[in-house]
Structures are given as structure tokens and as C-alpha cells.
PDB file of N, CA and C in Angstrom:
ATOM      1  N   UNK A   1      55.470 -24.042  89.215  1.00  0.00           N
ATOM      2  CA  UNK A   1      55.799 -22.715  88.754  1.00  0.00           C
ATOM      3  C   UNK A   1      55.178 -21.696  89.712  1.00  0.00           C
ATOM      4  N   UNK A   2      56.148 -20.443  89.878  1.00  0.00           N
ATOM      5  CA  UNK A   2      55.184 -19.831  90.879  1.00  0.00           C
ATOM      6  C   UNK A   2      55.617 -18.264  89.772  1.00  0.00           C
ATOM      7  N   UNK A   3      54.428 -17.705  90.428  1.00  0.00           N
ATOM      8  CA  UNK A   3      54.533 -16.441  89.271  1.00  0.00           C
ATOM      9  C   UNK A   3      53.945 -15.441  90.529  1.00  0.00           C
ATOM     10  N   UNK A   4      54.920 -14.020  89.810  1.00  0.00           N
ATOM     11  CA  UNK A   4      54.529 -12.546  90.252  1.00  0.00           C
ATOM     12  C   UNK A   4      54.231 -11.981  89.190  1.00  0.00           C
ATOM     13  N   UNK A   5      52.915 -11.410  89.299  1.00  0.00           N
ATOM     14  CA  UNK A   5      52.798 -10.524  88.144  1.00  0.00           C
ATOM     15  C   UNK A   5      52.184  -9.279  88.041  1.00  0.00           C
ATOM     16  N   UNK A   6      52.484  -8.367  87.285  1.00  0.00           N
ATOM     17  CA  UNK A   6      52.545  -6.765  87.325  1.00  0.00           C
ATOM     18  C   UNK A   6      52.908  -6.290  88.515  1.00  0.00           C
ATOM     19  N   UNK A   7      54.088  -6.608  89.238  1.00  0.00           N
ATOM     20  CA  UNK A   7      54.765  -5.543  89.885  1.00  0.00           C
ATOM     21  C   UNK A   7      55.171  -4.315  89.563  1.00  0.00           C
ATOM     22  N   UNK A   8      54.384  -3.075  90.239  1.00  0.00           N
ATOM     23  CA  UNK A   8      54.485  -2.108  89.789  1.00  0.00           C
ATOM     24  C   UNK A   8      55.469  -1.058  90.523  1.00  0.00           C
ATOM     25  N   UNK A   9      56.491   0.013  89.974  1.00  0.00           N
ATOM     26  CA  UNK A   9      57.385   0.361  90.602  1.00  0.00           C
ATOM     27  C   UNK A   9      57.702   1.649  89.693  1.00  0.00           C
ATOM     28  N   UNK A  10      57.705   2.988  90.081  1.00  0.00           N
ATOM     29  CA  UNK A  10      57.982   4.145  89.938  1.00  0.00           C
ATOM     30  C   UNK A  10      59.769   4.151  89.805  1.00  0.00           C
ATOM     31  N   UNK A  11      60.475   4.081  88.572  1.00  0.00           N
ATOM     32  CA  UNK A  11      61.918   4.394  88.872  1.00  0.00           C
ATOM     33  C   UNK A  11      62.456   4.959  88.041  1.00  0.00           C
ATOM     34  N   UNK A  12      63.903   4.796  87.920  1.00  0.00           N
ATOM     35  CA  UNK A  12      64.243   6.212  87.017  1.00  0.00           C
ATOM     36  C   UNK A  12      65.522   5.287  85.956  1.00  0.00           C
ATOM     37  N   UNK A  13      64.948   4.430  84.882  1.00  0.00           N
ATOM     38  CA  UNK A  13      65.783   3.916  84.322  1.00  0.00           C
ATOM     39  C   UNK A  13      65.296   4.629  82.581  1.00  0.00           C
ATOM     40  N   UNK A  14      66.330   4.734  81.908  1.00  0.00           N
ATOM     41  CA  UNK A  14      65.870   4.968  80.656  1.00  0.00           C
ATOM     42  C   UNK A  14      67.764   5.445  79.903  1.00  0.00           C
ATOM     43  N   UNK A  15      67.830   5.931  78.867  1.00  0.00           N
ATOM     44  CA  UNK A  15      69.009   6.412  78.448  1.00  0.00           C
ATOM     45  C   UNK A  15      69.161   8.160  78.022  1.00  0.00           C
ATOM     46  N   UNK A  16      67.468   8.921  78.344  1.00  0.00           N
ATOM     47  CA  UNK A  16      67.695  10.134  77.828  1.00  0.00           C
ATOM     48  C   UNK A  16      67.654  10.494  79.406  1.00  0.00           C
ATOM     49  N   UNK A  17      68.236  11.827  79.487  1.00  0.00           N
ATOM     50  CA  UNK A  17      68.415  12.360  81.060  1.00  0.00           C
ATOM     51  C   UNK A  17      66.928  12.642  81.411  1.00  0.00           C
ATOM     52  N   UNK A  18      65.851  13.213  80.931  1.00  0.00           N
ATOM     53  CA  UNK A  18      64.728  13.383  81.200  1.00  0.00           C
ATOM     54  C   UNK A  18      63.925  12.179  81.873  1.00  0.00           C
ATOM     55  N   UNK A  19      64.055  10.869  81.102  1.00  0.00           N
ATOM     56  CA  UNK A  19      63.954   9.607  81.843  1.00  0.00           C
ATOM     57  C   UNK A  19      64.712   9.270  83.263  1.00  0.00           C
ATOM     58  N   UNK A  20      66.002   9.757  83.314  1.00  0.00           N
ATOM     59  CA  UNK A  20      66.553   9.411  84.745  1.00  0.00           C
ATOM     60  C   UNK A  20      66.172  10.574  85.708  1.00  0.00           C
ATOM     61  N   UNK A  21      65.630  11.849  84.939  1.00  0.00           N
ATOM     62  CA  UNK A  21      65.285  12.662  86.584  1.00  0.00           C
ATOM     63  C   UNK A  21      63.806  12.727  87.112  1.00  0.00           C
ATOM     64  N   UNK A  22      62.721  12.393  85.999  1.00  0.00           N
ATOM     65  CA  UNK A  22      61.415  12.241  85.586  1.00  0.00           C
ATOM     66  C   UNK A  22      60.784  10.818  86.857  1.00  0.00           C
ATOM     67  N   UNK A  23      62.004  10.285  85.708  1.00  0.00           N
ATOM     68  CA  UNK A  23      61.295   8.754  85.737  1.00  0.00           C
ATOM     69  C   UNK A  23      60.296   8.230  85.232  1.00  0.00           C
ATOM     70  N   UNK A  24      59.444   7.060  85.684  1.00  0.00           N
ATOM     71  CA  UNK A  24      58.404   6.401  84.471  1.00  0.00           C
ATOM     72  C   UNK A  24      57.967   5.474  85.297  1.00  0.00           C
ATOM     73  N   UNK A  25      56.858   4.753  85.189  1.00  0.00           N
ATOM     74  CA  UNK A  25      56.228   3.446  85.722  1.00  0.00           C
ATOM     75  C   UNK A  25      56.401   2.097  85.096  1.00  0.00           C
ATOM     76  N   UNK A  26      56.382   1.217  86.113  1.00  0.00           N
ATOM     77  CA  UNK A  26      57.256  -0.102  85.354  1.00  0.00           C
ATOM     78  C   UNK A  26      56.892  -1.358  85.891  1.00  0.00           C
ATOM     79  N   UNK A  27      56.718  -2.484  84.708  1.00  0.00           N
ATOM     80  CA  UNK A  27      55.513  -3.385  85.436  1.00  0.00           C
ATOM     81  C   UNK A  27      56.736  -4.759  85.418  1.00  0.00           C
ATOM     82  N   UNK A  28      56.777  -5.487  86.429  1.00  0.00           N
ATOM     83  CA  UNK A  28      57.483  -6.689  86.278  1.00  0.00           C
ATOM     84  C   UNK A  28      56.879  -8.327  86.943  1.00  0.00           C
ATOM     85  N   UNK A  29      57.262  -9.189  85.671  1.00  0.00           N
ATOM     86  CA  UNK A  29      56.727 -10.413  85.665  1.00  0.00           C
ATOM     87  C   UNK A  29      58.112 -11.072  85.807  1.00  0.00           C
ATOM     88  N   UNK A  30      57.642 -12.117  86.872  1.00  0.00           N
ATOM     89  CA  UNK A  30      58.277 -13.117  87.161  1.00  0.00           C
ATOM     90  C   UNK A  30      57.723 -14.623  87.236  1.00  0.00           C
ATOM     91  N   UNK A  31      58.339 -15.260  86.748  1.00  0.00           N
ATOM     92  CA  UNK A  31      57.936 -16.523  86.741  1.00  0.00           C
ATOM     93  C   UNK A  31      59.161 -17.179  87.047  1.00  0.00           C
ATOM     94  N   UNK A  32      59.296 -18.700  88.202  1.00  0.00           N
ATOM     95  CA  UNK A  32      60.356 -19.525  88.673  1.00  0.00           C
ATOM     96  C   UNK A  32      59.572 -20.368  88.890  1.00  0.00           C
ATOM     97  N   UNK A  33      60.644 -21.632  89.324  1.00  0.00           N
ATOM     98  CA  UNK A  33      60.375 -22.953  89.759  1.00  0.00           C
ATOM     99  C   UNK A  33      61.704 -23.474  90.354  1.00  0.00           C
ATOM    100  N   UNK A  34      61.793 -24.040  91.098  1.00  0.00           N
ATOM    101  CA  UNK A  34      62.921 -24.392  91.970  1.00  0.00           C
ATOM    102  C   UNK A  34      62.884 -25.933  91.824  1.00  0.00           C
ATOM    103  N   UNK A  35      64.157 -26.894  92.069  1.00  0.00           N
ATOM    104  CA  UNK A  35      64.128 -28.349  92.257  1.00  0.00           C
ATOM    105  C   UNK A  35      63.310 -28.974  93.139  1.00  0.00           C
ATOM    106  N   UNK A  36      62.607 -28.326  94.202  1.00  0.00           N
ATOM    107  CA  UNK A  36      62.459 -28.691  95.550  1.00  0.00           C
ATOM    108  C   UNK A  36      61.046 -28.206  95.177  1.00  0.00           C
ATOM    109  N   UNK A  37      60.090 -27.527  94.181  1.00  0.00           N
ATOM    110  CA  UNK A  37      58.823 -27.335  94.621  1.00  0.00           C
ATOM    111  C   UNK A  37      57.863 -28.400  95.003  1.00  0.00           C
ATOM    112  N   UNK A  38      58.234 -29.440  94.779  1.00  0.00           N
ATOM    113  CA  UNK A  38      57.103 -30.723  95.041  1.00  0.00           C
ATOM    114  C   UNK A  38      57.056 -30.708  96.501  1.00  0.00           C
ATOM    115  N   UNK A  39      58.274 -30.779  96.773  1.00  0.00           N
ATOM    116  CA  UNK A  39      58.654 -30.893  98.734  1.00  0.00           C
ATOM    117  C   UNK A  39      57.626 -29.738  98.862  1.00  0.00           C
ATOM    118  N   UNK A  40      57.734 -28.630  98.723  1.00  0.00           N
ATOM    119  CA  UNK A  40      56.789 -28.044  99.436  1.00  0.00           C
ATOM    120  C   UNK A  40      55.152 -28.086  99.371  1.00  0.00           C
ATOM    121  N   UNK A  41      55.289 -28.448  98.252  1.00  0.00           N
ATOM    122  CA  UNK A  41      53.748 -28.934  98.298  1.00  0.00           C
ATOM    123  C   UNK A  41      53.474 -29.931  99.079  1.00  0.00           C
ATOM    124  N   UNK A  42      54.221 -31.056  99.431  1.00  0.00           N
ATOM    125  CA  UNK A  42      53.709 -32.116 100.037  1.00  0.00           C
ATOM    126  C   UNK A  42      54.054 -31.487 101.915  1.00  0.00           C
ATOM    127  N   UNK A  43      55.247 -30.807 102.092  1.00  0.00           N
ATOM    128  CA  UNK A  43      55.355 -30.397 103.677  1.00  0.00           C
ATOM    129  C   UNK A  43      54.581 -28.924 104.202  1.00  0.00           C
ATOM    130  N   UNK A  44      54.321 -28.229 102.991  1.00  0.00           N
ATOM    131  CA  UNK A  44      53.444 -27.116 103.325  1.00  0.00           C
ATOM    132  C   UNK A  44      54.494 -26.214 104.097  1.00  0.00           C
ATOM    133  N   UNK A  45      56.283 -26.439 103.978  1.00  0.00           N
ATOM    134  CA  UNK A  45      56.794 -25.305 104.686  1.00  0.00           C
ATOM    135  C   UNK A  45      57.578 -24.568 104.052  1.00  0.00           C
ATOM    136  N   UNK A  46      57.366 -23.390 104.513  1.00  0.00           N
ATOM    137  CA  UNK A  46      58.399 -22.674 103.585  1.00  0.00           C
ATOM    138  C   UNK A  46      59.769 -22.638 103.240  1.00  0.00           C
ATOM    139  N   UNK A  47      60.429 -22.974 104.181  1.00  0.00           N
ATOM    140  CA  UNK A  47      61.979 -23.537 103.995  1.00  0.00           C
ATOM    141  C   UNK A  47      61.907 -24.630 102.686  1.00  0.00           C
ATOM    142  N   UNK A  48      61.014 -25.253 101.704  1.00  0.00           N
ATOM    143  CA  UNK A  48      61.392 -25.899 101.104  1.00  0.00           C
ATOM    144  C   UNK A  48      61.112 -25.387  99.647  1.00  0.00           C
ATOM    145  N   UNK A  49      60.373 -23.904  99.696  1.00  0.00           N
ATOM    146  CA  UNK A  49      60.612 -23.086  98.610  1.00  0.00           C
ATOM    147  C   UNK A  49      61.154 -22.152  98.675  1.00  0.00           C
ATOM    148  N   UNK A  50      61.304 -21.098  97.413  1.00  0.00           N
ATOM    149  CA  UNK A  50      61.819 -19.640  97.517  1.00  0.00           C
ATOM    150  C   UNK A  50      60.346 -19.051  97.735  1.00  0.00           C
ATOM    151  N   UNK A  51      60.342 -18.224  98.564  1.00  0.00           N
ATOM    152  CA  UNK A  51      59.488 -17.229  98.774  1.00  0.00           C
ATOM    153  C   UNK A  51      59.232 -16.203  98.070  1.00  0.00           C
ATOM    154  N   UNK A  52      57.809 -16.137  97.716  1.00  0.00           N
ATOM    155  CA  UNK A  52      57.714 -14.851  96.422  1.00  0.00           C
ATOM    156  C   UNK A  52      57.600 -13.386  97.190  1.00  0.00           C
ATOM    157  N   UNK A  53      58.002 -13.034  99.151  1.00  0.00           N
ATOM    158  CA  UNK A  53      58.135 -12.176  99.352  1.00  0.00           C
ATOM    159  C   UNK A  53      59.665 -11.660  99.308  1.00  0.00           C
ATOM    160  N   UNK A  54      60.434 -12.702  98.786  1.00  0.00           N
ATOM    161  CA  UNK A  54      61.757 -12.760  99.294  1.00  0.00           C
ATOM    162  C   UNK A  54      62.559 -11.905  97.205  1.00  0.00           C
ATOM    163  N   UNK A  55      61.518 -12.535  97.514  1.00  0.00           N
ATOM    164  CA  UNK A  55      61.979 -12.400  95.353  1.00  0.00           C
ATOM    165  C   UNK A  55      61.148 -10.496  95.043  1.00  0.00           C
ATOM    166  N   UNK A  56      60.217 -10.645  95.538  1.00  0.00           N
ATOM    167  CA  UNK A  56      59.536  -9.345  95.319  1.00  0.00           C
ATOM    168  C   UNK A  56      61.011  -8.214  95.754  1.00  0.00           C
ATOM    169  N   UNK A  57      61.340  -8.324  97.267  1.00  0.00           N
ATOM    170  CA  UNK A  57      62.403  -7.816  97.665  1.00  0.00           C
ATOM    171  C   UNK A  57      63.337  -7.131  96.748  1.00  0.00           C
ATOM    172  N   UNK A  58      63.640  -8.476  96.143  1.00  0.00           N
ATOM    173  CA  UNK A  58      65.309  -8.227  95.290  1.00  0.00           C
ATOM    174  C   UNK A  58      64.870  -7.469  93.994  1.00  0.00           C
ATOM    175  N   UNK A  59      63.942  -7.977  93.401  1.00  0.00           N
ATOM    176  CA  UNK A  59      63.333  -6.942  92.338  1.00  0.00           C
ATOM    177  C   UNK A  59      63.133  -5.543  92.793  1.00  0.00           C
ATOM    178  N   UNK A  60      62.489  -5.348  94.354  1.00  0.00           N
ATOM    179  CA  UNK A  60      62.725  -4.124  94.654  1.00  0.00           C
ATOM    180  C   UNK A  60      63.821  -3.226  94.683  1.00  0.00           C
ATOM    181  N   UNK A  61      64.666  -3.803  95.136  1.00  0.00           N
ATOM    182  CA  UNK A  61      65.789  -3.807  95.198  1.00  0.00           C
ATOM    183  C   UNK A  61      66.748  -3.360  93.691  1.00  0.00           C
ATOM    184  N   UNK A  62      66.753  -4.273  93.123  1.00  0.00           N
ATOM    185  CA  UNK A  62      67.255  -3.896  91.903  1.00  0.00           C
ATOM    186  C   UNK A  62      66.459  -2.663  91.253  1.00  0.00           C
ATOM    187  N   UNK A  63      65.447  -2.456  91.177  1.00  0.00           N
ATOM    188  CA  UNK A  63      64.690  -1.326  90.784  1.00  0.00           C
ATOM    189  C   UNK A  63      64.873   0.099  91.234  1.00  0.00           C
ATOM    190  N   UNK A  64      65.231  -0.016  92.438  1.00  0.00           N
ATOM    191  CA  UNK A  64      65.740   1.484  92.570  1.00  0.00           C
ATOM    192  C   UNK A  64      67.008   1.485  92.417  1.00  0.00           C
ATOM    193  N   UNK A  65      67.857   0.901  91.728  1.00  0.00           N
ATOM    194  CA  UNK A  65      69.517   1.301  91.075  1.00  0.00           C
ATOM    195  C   UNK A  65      68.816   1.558  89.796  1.00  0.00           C
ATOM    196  N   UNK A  66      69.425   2.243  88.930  1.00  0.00           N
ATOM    197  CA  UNK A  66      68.979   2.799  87.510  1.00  0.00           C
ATOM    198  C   UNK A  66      70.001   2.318  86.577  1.00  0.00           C
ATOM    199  N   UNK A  67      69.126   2.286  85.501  1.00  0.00           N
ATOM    200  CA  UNK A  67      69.816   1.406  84.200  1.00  0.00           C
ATOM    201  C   UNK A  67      69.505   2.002  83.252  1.00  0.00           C
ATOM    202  N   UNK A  68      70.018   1.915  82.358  1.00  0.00           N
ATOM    203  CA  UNK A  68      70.056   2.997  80.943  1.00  0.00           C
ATOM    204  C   UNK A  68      69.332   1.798  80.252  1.00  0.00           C
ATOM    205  N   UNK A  69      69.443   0.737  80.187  1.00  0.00           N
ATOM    206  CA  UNK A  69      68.771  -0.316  79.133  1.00  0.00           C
ATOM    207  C   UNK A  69      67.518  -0.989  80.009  1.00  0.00           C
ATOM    208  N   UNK A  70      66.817  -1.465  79.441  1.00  0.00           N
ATOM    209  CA  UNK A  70      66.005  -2.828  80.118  1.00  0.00           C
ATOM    210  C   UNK A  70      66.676  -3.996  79.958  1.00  0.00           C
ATOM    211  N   UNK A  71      67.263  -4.168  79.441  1.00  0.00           N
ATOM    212  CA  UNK A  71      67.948  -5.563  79.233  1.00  0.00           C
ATOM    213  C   UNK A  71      68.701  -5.397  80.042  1.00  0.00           C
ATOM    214  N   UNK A  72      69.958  -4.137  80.931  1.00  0.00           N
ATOM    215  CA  UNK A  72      70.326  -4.651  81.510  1.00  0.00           C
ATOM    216  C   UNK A  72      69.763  -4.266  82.802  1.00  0.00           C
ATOM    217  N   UNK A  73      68.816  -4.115  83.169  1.00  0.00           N
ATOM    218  CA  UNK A  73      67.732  -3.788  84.289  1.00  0.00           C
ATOM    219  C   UNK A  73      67.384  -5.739  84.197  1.00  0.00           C
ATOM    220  N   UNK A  74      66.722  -6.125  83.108  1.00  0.00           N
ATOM    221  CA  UNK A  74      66.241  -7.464  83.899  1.00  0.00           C
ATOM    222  C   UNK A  74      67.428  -8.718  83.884  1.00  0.00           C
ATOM    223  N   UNK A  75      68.684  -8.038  82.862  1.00  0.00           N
ATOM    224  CA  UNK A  75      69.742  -9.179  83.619  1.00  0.00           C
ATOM    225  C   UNK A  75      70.276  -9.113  84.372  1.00  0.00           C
ATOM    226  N   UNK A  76      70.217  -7.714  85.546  1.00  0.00           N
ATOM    227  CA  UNK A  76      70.433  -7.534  86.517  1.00  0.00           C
ATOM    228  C   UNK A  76      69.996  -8.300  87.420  1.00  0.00           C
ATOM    229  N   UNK A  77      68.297  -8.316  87.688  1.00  0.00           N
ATOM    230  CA  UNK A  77      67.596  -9.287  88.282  1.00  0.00           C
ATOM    231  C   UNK A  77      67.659 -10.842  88.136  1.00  0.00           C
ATOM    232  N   UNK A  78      67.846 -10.928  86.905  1.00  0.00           N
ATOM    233  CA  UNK A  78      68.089 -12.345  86.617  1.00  0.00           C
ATOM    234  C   UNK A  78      69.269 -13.036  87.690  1.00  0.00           C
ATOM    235  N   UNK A  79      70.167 -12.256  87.281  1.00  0.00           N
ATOM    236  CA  UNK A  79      71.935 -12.890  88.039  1.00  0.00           C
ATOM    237  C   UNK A  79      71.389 -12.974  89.603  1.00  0.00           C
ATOM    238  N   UNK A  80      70.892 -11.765  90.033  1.00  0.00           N
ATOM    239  CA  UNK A  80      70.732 -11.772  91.188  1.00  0.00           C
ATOM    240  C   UNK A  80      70.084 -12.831  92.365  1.00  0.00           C
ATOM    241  N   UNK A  81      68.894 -12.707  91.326  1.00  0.00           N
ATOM    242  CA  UNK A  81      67.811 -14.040  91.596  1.00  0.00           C
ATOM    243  C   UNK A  81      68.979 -15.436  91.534  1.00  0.00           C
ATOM    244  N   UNK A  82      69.568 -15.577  90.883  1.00  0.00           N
ATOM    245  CA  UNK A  82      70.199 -17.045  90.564  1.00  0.00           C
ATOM    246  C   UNK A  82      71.247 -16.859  91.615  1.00  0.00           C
ATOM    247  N   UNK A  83      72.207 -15.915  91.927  1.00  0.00           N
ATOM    248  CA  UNK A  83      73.185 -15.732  93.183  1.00  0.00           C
ATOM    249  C   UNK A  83      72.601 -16.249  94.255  1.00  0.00           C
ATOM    250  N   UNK A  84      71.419 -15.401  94.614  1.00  0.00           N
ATOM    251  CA  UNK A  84      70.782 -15.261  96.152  1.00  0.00           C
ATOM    252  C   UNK A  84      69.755 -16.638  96.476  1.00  0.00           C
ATOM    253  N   UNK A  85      69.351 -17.367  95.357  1.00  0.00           N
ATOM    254  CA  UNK A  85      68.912 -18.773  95.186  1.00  0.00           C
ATOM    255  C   UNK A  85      68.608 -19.945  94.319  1.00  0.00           C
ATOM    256  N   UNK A  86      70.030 -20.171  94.529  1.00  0.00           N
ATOM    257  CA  UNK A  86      70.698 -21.331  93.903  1.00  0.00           C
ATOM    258  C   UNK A  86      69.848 -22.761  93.304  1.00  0.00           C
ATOM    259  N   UNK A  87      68.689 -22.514  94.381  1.00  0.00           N
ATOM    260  CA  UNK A  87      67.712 -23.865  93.509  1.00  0.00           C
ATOM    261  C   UNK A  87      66.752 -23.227  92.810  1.00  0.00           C
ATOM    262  N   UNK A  88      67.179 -22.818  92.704  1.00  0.00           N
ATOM    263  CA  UNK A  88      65.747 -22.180  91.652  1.00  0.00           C
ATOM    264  C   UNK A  88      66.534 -22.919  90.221  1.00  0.00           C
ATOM    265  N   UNK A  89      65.572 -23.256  89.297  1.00  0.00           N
ATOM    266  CA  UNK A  89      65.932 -24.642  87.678  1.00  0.00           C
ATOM    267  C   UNK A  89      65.315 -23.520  86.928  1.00  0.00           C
ATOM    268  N   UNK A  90      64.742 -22.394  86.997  1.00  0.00           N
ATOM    269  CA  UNK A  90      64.292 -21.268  86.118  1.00  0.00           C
ATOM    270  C   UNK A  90      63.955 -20.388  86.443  1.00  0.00           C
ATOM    271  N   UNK A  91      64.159 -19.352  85.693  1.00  0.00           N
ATOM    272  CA  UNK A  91      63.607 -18.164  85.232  1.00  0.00           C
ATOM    273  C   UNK A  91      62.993 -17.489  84.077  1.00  0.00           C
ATOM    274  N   UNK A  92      62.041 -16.954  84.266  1.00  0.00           N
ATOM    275  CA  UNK A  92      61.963 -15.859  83.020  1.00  0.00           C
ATOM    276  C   UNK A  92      61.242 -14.618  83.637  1.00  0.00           C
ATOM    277  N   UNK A  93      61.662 -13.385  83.233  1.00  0.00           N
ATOM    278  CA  UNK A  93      61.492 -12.092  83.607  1.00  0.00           C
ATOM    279  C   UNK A  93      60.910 -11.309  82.938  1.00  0.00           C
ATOM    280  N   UNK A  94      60.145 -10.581  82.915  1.00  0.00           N
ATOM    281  CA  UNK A  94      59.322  -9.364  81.922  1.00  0.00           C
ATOM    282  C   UNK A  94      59.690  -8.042  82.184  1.00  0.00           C
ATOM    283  N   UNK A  95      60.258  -7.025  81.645  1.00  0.00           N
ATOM    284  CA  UNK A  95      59.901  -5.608  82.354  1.00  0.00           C
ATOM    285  C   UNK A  95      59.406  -5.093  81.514  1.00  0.00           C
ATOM    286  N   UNK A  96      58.820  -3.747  81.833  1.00  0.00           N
ATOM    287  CA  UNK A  96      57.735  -3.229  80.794  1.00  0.00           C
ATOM    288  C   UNK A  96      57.757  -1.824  81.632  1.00  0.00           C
ATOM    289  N   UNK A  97      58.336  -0.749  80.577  1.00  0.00           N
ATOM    290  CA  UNK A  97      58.128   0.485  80.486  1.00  0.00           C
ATOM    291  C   UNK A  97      57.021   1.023  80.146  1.00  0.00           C
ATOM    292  N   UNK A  98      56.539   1.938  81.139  1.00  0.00           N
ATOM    293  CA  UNK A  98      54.923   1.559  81.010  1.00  0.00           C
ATOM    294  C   UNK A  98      54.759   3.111  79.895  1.00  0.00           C
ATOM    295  N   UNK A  99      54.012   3.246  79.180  1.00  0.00           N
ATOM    296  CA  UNK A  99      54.089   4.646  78.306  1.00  0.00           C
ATOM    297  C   UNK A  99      55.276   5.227  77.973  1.00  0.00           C
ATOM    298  N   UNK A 100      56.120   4.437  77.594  1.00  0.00           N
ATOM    299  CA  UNK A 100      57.497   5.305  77.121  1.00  0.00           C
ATOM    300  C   UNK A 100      57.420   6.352  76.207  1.00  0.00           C
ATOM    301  N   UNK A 101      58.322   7.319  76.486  1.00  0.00           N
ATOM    302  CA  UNK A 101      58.522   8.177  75.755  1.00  0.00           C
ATOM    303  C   UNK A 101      58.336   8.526  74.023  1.00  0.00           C
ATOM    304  N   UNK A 102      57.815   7.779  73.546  1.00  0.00           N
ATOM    305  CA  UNK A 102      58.319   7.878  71.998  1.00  0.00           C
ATOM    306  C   UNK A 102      57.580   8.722  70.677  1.00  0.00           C
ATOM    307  N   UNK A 103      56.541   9.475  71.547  1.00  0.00           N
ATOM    308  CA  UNK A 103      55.995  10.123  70.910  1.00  0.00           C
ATOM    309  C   UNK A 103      54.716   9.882  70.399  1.00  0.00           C
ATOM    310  N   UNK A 104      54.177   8.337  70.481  1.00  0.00           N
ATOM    311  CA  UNK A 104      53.241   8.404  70.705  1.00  0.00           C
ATOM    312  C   UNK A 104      52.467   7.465  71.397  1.00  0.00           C
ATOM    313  N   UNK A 105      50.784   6.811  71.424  1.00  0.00           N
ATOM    314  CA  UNK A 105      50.156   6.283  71.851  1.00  0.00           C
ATOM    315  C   UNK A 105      50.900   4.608  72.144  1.00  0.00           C
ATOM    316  N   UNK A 106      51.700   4.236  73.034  1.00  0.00           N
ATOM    317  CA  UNK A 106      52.062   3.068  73.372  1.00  0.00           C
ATOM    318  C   UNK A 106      52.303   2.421  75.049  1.00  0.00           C
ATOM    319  N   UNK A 107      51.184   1.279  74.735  1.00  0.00           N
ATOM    320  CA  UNK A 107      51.321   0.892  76.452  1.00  0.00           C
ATOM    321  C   UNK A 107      52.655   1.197  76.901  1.00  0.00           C
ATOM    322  N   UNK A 108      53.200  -0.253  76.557  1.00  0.00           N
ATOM    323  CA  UNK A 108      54.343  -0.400  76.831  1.00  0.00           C
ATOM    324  C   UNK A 108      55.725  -0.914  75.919  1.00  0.00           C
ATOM    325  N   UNK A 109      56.879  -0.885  76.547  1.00  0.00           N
ATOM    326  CA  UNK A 109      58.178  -0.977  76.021  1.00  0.00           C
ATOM    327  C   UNK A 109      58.399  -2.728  76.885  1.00  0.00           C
ATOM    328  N   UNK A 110      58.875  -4.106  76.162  1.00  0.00           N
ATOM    329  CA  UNK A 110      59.157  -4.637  77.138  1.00  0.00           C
ATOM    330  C   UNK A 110      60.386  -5.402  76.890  1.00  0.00           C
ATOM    331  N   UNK A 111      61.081  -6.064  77.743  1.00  0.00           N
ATOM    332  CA  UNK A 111      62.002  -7.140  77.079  1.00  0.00           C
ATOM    333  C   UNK A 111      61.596  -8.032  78.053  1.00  0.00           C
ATOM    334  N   UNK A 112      62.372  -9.275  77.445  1.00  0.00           N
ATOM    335  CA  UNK A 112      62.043 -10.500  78.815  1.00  0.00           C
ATOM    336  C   UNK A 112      63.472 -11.528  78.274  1.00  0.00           C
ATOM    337  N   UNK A 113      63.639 -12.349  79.406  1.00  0.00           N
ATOM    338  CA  UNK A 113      64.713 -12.853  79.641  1.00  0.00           C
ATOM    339  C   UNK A 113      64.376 -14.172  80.437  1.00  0.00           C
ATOM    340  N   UNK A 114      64.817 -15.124  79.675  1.00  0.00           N
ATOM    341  CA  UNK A 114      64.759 -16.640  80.723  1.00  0.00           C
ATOM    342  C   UNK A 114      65.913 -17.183  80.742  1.00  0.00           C
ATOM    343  N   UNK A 115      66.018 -17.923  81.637  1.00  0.00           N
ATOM    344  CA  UNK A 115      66.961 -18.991  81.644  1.00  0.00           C
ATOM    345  C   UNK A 115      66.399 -20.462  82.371  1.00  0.00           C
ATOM    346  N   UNK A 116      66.852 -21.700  81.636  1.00  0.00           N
ATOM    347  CA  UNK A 116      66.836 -22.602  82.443  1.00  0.00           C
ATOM    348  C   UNK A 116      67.938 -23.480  82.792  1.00  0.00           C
ATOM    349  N   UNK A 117      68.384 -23.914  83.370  1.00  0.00           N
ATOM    350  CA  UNK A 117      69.707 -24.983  83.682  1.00  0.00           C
ATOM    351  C   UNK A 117      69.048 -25.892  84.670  1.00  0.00           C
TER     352      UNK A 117
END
């Protein structure tokens, strides 16, 4: 299993307009495992995993397009992740709206999303 965690990222997703011109801070967890992680443990090269600079990327990536939901902010990432690398056997995703709007005292807002096949 390889894990990213609290990626932090300034963007402008939410559903009230104040959230999309404002914006908000936003923490994201990733956790994967690919068919092939043993190989890399035993060859020590990177061609035989996904790279967690390669994955940071696409989360970047997806993060500055804006989404009215979190759900579809991290099934965005999800699909993406599974398009762009095909061995990966899981996922699960966290996002977390960091102090949302709601009036009062709350870390965060989060959803999360796995898949395995």
C-alpha cells in the first residue's frame, strides 16, 4: 500500500458562488496498491510501481478544475487515477473541505471513495 496524506491545495470548489470566487483549503488522502508492488520491492525500480510524484500530479491537476460537489471532485480523481494507471488493484480517496462554510466551528467537510477490482 502506498499512501499520500494531507495534500494540501487552495481551490475553488463548492456550490455557493462565494465558494467558487473565495475559495477554501483542501486536504487529500490517497491510498493505492498496484499488482506489481512486490516487483518493486524486490528490484528497487521505479518502472515497476506507480509513482506517488506522478499521482500527486493528477490530483493536482484535477484540483484546479472546480466542482460544485466533493463527490464529484474525488470521482473525478478516482477515474482519472484508474485511466492514467491501469495496474493499480485499488483505491481509496479522502477530500476534506477544510472549515467549510456552515456557520459554525467545523474542521472539516469530507467524503471518500474506494474502489477495488
Amino acid at each position: 500500500m502506498i499512501e499520500l496524506k494531507s495534500m494540501r491545495f487552495h481551490a475553488f470548489h463548492g456550490v455557493s458562488p462565494q465558494e467558487r470566487k473565495v475559495g477554501n483549503d483542501f486536504a487529500v488522502d490517497i491510498e493505492y496498491t498496484s499488482a506489481c508492488i512486490e516487483k518493486a520491492a524486490g528490484s528497487d525500480s521505479l518502472d515497476d510501481t506507480v509513482s506517488y510524484a506522478d499521482v500527486y500530479r493528477m490530483v493536482k491537476e484535477e484540483m484546479s478544475m472546480p466542482s460544485g460537489l466533493l463527490e464529484n471532485l474525488a470521482g473525478r480523481m478516482l477515474s482519472a487515477l484508474k485511466a492514467r494507471f491501469p495496474q493499480l488493484a485499488y483505491i481509496k480517496i479522502k477530500v476534506s473541505k477544510l472549515c467549510p462554510p456552515l456557520g459554525g466551528e467545523v474542521h472539516s467537510a469530507s467524503v471518500t471513495l474506494e474502489e477495488c477490482w
